[in-house]
PDB file of N, CA and C in Angstrom:
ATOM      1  N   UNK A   1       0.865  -1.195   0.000  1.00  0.00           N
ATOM      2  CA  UNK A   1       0.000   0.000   0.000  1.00  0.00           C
ATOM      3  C   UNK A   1       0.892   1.233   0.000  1.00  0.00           C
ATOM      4  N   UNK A   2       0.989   1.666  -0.873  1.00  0.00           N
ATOM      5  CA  UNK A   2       1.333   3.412  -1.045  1.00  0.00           C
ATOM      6  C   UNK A   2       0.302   4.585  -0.659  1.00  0.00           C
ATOM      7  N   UNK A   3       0.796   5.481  -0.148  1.00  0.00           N
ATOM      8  CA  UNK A   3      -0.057   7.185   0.051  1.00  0.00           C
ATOM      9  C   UNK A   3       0.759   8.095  -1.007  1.00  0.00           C
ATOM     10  N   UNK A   4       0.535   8.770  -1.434  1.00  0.00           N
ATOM     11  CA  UNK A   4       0.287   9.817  -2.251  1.00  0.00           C
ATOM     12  C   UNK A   4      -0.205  11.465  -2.264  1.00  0.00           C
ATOM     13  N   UNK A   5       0.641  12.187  -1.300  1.00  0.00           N
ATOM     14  CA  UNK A   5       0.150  13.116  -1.164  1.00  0.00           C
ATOM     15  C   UNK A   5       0.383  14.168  -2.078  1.00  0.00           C
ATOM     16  N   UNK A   6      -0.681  15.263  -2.038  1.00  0.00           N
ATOM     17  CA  UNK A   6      -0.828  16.214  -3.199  1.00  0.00           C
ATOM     18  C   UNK A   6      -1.297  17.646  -2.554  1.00  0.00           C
ATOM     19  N   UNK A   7      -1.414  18.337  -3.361  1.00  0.00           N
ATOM     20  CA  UNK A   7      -1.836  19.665  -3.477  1.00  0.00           C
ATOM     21  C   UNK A   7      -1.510  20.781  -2.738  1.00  0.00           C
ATOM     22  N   UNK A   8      -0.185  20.582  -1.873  1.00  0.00           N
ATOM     23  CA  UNK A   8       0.824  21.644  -1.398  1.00  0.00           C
ATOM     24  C   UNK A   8       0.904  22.697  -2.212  1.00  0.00           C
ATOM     25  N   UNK A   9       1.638  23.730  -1.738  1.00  0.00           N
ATOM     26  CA  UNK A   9       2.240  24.706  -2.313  1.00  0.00           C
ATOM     27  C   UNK A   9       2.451  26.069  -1.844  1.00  0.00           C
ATOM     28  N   UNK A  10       2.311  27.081  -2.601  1.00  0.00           N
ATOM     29  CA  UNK A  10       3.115  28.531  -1.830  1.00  0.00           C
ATOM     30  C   UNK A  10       1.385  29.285  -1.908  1.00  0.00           C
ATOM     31  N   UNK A  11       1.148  29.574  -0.333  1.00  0.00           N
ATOM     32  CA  UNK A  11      -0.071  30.648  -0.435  1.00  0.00           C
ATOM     33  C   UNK A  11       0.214  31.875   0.496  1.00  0.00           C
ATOM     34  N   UNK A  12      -1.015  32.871   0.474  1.00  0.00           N
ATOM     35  CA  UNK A  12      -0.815  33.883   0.866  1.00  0.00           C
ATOM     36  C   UNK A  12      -1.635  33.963   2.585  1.00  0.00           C
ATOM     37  N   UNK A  13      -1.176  33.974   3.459  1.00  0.00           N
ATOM     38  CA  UNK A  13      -1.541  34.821   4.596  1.00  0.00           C
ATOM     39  C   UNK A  13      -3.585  34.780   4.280  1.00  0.00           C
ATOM     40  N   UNK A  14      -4.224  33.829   5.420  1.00  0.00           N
ATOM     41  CA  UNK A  14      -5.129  34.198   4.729  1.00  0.00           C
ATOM     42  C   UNK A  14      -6.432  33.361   3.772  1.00  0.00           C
ATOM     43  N   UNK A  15      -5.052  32.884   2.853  1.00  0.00           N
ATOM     44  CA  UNK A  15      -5.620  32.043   1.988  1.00  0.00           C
ATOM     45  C   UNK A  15      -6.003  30.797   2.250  1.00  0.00           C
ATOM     46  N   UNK A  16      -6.226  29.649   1.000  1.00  0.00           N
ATOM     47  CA  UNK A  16      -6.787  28.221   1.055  1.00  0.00           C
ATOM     48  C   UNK A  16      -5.835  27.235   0.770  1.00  0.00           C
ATOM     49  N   UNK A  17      -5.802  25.959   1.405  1.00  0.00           N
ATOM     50  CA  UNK A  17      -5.309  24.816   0.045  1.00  0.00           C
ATOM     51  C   UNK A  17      -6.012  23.768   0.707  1.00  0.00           C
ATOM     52  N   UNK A  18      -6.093  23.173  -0.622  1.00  0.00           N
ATOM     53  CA  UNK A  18      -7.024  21.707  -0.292  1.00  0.00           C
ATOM     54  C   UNK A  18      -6.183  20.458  -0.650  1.00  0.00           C
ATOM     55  N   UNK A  19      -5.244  19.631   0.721  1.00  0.00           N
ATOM     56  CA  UNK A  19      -4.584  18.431   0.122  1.00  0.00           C
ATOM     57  C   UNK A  19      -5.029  17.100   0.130  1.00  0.00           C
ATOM     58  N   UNK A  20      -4.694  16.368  -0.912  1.00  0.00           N
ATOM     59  CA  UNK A  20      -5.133  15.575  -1.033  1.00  0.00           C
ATOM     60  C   UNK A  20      -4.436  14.367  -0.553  1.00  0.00           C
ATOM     61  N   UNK A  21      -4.948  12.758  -0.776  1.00  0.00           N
ATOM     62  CA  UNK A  21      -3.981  11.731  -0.635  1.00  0.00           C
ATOM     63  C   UNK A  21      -4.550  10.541  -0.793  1.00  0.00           C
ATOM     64  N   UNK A  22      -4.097  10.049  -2.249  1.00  0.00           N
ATOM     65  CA  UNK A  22      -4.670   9.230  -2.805  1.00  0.00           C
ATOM     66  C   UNK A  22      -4.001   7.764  -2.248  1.00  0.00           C
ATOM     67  N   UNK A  23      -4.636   6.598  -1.851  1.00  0.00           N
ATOM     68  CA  UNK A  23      -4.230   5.243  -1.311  1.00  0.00           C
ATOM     69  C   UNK A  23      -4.597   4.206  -2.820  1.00  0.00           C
ATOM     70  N   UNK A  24      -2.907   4.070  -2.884  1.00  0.00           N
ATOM     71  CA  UNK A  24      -2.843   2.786  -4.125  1.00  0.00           C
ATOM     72  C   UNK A  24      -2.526   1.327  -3.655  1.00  0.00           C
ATOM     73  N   UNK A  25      -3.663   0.675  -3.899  1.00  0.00           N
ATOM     74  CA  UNK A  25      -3.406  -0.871  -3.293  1.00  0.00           C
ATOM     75  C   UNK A  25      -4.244  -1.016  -2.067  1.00  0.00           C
ATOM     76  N   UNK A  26      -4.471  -2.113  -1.503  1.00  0.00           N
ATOM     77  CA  UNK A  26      -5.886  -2.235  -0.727  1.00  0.00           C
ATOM     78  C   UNK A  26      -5.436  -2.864   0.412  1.00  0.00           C
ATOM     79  N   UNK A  27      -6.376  -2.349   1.217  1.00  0.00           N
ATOM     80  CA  UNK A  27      -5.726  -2.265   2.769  1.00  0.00           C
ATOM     81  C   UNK A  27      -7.037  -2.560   3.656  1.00  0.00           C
ATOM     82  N   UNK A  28      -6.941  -3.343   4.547  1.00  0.00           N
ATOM     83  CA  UNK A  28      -7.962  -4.145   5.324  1.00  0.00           C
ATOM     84  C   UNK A  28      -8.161  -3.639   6.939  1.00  0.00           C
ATOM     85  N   UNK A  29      -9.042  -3.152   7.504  1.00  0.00           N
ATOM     86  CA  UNK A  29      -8.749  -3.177   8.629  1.00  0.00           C
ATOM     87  C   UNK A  29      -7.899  -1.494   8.940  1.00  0.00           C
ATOM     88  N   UNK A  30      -8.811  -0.383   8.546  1.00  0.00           N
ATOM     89  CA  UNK A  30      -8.250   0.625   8.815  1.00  0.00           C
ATOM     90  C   UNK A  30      -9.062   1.379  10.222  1.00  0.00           C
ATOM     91  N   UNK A  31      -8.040   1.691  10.638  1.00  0.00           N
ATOM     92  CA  UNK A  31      -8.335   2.292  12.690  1.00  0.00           C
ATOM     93  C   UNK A  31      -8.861   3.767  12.136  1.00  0.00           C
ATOM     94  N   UNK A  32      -7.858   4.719  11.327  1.00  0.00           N
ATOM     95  CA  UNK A  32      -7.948   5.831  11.577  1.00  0.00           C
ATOM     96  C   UNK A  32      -7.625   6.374   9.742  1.00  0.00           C
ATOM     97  N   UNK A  33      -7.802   7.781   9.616  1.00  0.00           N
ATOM     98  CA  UNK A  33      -6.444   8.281   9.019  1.00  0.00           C
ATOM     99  C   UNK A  33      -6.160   9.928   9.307  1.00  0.00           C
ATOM    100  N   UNK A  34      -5.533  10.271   9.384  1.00  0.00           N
ATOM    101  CA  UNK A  34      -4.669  11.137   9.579  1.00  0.00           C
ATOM    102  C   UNK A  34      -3.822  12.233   9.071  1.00  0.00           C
ATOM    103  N   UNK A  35      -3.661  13.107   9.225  1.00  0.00           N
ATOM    104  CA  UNK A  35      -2.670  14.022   8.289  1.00  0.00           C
ATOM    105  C   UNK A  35      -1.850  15.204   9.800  1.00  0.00           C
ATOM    106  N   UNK A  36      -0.394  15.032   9.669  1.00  0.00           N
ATOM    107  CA  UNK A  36       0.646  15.066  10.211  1.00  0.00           C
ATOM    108  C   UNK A  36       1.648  16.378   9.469  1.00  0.00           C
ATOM    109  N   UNK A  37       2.044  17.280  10.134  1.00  0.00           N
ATOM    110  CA  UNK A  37       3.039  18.312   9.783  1.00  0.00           C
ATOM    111  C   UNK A  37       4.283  18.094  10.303  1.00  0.00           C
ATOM    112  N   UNK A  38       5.192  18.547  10.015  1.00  0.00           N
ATOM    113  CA  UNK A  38       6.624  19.017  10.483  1.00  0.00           C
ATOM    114  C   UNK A  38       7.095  20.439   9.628  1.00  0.00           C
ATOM    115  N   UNK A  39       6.749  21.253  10.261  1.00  0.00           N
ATOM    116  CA  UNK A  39       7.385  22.160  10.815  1.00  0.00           C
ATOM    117  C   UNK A  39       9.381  22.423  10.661  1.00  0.00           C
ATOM    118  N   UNK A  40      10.085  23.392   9.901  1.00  0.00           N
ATOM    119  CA  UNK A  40      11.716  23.270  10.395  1.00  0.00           C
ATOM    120  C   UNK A  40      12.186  23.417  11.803  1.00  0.00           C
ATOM    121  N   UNK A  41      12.604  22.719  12.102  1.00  0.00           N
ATOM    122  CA  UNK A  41      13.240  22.635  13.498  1.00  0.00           C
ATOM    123  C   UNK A  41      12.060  22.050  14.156  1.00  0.00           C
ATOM    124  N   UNK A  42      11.081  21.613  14.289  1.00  0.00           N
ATOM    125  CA  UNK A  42      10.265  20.912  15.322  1.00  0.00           C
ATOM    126  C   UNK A  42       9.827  19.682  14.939  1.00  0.00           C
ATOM    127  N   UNK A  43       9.338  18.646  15.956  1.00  0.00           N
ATOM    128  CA  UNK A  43       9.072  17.742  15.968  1.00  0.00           C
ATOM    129  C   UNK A  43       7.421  17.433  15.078  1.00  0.00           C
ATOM    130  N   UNK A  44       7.463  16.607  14.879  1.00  0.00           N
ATOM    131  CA  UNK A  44       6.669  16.240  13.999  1.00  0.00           C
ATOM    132  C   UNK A  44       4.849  16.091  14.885  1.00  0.00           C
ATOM    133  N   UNK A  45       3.964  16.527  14.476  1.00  0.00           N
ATOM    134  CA  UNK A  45       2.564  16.787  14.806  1.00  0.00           C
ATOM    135  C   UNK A  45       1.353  16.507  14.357  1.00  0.00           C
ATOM    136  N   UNK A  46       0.361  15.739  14.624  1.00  0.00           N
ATOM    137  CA  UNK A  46      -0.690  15.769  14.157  1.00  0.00           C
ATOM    138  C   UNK A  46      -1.430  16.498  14.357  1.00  0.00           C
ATOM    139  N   UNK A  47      -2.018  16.434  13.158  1.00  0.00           N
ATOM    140  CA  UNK A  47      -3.211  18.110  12.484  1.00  0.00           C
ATOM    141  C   UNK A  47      -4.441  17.708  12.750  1.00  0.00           C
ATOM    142  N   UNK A  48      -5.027  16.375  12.709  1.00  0.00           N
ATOM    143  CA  UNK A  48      -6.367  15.866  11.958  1.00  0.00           C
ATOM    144  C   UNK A  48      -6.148  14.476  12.166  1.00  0.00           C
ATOM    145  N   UNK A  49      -7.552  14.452  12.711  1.00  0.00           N
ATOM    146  CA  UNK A  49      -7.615  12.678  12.874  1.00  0.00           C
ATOM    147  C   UNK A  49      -8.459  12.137  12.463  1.00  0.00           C
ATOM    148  N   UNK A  50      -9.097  11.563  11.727  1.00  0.00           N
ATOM    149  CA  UNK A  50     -10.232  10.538  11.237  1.00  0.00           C
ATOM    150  C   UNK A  50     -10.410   9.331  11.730  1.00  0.00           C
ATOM    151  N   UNK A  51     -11.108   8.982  12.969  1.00  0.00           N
ATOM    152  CA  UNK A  51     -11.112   7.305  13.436  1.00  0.00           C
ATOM    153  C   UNK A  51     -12.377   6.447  12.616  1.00  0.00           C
ATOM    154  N   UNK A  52     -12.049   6.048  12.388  1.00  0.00           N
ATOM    155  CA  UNK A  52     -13.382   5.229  10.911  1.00  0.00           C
ATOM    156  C   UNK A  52     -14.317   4.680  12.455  1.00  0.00           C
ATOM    157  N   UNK A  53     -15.772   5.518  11.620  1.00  0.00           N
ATOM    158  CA  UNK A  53     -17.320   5.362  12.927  1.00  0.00           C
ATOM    159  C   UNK A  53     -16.353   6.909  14.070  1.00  0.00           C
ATOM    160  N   UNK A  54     -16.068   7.451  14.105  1.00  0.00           N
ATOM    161  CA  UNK A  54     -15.707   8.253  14.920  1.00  0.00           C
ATOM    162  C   UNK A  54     -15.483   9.423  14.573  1.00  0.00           C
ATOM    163  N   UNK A  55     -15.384  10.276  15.329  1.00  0.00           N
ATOM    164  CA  UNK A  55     -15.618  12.031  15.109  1.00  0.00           C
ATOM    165  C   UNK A  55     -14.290  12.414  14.860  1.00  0.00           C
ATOM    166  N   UNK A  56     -13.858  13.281  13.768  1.00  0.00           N
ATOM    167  CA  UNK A  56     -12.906  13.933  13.723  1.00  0.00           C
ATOM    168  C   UNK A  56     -12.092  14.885  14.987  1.00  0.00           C
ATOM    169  N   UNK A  57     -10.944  14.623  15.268  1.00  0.00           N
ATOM    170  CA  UNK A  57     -10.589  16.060  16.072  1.00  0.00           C
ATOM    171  C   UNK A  57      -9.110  16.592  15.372  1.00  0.00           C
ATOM    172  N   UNK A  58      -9.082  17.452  16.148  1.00  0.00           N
ATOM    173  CA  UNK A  58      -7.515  18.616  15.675  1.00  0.00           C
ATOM    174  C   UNK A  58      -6.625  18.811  16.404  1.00  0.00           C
ATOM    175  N   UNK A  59      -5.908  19.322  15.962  1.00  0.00           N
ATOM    176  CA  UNK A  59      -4.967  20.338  16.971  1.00  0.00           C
ATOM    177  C   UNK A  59      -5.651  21.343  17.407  1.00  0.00           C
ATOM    178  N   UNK A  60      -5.064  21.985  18.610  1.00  0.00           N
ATOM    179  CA  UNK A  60      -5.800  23.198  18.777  1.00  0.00           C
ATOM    180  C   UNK A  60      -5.799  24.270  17.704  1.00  0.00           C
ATOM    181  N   UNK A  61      -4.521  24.157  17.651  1.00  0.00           N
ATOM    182  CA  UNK A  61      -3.580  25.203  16.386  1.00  0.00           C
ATOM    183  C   UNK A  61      -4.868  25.639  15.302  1.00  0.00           C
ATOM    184  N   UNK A  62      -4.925  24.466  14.578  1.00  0.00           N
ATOM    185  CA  UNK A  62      -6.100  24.228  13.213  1.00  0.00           C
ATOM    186  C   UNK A  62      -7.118  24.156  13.669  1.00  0.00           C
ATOM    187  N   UNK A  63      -7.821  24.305  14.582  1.00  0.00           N
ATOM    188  CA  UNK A  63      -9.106  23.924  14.894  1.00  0.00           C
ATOM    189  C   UNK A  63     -10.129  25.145  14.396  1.00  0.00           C
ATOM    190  N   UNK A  64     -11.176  24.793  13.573  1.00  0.00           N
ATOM    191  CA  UNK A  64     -12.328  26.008  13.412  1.00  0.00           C
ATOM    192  C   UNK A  64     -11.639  26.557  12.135  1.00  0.00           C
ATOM    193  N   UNK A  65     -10.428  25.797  11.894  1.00  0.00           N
ATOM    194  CA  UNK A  65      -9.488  26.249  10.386  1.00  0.00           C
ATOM    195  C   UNK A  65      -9.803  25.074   9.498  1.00  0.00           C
ATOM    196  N   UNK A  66      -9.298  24.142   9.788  1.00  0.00           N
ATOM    197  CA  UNK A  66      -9.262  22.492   8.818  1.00  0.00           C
ATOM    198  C   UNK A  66     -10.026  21.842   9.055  1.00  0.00           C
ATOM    199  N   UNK A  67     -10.377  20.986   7.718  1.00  0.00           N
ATOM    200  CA  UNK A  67     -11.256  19.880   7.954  1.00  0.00           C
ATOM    201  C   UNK A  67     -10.963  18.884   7.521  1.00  0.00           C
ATOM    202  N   UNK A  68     -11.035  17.647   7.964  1.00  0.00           N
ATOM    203  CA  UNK A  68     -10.448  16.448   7.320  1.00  0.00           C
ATOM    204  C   UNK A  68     -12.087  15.548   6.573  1.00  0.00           C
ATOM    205  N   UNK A  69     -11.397  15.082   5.626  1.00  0.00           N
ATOM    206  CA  UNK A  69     -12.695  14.290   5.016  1.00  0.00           C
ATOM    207  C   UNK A  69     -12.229  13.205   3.972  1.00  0.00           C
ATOM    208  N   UNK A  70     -13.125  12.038   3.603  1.00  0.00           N
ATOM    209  CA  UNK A  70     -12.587  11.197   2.865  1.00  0.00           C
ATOM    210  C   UNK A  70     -13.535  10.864   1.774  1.00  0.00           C
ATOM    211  N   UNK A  71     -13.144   9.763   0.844  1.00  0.00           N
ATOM    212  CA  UNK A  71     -14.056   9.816  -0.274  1.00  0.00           C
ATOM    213  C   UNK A  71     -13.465   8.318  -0.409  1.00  0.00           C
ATOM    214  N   UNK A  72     -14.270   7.409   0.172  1.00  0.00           N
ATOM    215  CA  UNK A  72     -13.994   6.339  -0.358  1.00  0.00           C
ATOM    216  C   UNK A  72     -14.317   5.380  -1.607  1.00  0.00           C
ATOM    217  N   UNK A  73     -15.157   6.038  -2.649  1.00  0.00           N
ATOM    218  CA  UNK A  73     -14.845   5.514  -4.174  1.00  0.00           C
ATOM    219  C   UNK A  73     -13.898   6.263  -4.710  1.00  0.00           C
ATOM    220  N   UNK A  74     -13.014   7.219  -4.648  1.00  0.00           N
ATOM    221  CA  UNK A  74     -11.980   7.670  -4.945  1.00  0.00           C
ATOM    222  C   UNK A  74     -10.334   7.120  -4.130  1.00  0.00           C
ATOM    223  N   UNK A  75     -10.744   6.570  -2.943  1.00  0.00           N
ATOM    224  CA  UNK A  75      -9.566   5.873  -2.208  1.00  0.00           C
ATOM    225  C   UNK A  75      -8.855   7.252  -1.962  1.00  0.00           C
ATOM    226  N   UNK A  76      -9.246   8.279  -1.507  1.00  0.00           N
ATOM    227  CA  UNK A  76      -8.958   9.586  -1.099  1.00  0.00           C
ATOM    228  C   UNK A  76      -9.398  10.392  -0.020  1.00  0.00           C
ATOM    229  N   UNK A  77      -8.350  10.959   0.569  1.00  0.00           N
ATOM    230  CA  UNK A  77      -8.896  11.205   2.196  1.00  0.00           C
ATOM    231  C   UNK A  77      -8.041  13.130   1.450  1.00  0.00           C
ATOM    232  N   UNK A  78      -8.667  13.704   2.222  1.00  0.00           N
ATOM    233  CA  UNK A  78      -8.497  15.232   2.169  1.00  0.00           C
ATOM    234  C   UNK A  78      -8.055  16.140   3.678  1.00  0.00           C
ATOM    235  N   UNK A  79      -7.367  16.940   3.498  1.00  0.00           N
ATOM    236  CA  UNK A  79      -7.384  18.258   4.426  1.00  0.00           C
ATOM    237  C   UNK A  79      -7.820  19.440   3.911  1.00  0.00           C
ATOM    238  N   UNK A  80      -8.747  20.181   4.226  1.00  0.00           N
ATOM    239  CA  UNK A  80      -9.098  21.370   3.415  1.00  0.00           C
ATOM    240  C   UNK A  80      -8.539  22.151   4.622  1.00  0.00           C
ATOM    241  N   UNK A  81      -7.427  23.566   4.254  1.00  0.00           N
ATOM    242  CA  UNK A  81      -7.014  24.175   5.255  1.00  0.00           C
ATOM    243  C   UNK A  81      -7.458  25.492   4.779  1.00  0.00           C
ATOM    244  N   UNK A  82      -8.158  26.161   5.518  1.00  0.00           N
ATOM    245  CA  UNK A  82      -8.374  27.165   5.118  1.00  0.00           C
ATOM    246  C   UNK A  82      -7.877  28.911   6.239  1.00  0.00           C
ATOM    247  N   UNK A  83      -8.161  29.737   5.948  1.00  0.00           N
ATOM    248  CA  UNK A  83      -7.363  30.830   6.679  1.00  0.00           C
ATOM    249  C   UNK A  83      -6.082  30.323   6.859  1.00  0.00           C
ATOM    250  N   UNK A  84      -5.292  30.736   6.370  1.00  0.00           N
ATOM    251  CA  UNK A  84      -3.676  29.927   6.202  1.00  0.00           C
ATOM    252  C   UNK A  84      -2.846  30.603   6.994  1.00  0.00           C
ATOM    253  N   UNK A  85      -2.041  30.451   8.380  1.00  0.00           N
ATOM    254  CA  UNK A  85      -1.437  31.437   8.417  1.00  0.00           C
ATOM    255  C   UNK A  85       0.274  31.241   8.293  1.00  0.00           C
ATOM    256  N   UNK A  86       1.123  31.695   8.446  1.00  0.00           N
ATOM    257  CA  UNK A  86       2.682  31.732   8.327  1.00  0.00           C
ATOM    258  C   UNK A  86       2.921  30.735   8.915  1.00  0.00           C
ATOM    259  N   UNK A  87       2.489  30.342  10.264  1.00  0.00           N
ATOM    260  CA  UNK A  87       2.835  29.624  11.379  1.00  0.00           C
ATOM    261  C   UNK A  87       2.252  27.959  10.632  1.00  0.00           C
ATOM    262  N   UNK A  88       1.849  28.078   9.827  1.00  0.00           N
ATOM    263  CA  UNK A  88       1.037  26.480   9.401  1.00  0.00           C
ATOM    264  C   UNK A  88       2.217  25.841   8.436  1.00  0.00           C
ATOM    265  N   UNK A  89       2.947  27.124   7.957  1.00  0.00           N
ATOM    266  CA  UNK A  89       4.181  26.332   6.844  1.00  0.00           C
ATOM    267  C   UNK A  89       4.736  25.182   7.300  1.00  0.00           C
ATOM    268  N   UNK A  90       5.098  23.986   6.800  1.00  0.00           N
ATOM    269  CA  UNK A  90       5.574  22.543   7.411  1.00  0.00           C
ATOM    270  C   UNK A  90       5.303  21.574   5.775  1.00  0.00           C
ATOM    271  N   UNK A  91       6.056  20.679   6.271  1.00  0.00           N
ATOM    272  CA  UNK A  91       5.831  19.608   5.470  1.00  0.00           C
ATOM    273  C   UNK A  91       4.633  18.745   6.251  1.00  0.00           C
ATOM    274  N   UNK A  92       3.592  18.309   5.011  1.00  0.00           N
ATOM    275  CA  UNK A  92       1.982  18.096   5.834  1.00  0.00           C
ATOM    276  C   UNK A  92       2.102  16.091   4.778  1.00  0.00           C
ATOM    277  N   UNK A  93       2.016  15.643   6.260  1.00  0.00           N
ATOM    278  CA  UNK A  93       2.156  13.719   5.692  1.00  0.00           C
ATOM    279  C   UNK A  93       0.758  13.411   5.999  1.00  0.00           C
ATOM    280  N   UNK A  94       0.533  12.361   4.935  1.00  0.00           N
ATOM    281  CA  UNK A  94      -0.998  11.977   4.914  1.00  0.00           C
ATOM    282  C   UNK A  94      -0.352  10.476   5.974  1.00  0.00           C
ATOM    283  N   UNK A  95      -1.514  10.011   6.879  1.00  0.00           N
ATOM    284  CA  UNK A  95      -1.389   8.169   7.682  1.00  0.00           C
ATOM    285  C   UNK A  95      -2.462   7.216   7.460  1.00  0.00           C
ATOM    286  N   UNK A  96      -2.314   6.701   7.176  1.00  0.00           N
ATOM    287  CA  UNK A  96      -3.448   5.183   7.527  1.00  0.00           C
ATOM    288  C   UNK A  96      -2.518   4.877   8.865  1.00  0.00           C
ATOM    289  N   UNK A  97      -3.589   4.530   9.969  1.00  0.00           N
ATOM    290  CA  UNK A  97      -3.313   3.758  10.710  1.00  0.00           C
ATOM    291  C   UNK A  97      -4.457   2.277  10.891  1.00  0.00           C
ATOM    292  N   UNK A  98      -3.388   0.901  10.571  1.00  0.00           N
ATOM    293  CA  UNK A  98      -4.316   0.185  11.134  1.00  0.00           C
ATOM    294  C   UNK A  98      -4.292  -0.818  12.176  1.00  0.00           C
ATOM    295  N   UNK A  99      -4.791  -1.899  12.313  1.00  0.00           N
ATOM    296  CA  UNK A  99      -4.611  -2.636  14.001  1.00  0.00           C
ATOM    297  C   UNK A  99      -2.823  -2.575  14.056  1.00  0.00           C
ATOM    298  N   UNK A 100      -2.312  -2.830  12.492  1.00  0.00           N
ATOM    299  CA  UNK A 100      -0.759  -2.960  13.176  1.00  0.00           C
ATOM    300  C   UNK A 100       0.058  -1.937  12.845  1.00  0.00           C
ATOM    301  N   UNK A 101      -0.026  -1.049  12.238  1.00  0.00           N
ATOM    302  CA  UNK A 101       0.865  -0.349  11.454  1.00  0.00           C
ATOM    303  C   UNK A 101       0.068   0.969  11.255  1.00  0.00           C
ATOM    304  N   UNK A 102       1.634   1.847  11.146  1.00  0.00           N
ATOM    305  CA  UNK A 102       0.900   2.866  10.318  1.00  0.00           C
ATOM    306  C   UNK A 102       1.327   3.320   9.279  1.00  0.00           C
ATOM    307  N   UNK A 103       0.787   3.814   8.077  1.00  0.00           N
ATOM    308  CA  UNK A 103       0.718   3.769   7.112  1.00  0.00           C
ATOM    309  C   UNK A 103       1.555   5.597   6.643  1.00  0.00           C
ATOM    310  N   UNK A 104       2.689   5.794   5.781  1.00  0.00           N
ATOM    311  CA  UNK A 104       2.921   7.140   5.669  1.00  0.00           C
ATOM    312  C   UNK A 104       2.910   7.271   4.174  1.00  0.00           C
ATOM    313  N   UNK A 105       2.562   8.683   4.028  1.00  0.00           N
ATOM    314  CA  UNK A 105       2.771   9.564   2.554  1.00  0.00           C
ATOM    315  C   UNK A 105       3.750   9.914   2.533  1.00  0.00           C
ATOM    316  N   UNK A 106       4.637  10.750   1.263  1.00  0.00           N
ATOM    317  CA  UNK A 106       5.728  11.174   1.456  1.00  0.00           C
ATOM    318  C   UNK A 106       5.995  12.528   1.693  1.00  0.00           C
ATOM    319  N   UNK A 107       4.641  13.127   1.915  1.00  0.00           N
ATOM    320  CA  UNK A 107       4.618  14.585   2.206  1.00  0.00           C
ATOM    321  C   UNK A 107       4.630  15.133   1.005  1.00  0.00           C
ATOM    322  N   UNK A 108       3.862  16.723   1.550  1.00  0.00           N
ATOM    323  CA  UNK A 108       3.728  17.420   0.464  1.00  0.00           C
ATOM    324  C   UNK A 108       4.138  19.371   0.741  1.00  0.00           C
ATOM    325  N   UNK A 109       4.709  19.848   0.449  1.00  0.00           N
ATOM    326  CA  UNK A 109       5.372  20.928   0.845  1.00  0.00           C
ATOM    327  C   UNK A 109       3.754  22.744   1.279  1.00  0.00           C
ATOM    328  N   UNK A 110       3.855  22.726   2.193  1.00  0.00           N
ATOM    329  CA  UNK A 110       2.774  24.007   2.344  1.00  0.00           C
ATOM    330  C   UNK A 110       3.517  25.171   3.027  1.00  0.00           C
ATOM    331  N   UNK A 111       3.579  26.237   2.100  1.00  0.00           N
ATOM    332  CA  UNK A 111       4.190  27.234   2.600  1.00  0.00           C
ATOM    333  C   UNK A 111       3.536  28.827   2.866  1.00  0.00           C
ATOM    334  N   UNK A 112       3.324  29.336   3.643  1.00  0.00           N
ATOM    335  CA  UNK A 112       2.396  30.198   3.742  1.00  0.00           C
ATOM    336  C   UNK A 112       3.323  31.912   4.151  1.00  0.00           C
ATOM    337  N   UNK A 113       3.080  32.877   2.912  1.00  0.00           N
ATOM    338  CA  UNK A 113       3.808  33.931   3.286  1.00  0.00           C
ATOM    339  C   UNK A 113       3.223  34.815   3.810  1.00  0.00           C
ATOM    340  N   UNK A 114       3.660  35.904   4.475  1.00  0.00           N
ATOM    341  CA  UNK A 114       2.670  36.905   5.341  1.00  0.00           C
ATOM    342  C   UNK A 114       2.354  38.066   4.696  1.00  0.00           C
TER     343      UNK A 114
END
């Protein structure tokens, strides 16, 4: 099973991006999924959680900002981030987590100028 993340890039203070993360190959038995930042110089963070039958939550950080959502005839799970601010710039990893493992993207670059 591969992740596939997408739709990074350079925005303005403010602005939107909507990433994506497409799952190639089939996978049984999924707990959660997830989407994860790092930040330069800091440790790595989760943004967004999806527990399959369970309620989304956030960081505080993103909260009332992002939304996580999935589309399972597309095999695609989403972050829509919206009001963007400087402080959100990081490399943003899509996860499957399931009973054993967890599952990583290779990241996708979000950079936000002021």
């Amino acid at each position: 099973v591969q992740l596939q993340a997408s739709g990074g890039g350079l925005v303005q203070a403010g602005g939107s991006l909507r990433l994506s993360c497409s799952v190639f190959g089939s996978i049984l038995s999924i707990r959660s999924r997830g989407w994860y930042r790092q930040a330069p110089g800091k440790t790595r963070e989760l943004v967004a959680s999806l527990p399959v039958g369970g309620q989304s939550t956030f960081a505080a950080t993103v909260k009332g900002r992002f939304t996580i959502s999935r589309d399972n005839a597309r095999k695609t799970m989403y972050l829509q981030m919206n009001n963007l601010k400087p402080e959100d710039t990081a490399v943003y990893y899509c996860t499957l987590r399931t009973s054993n493992e967890t599952i990583w993207g290779q990241g996708t670059q979000v950079t936000v100028s002021s």
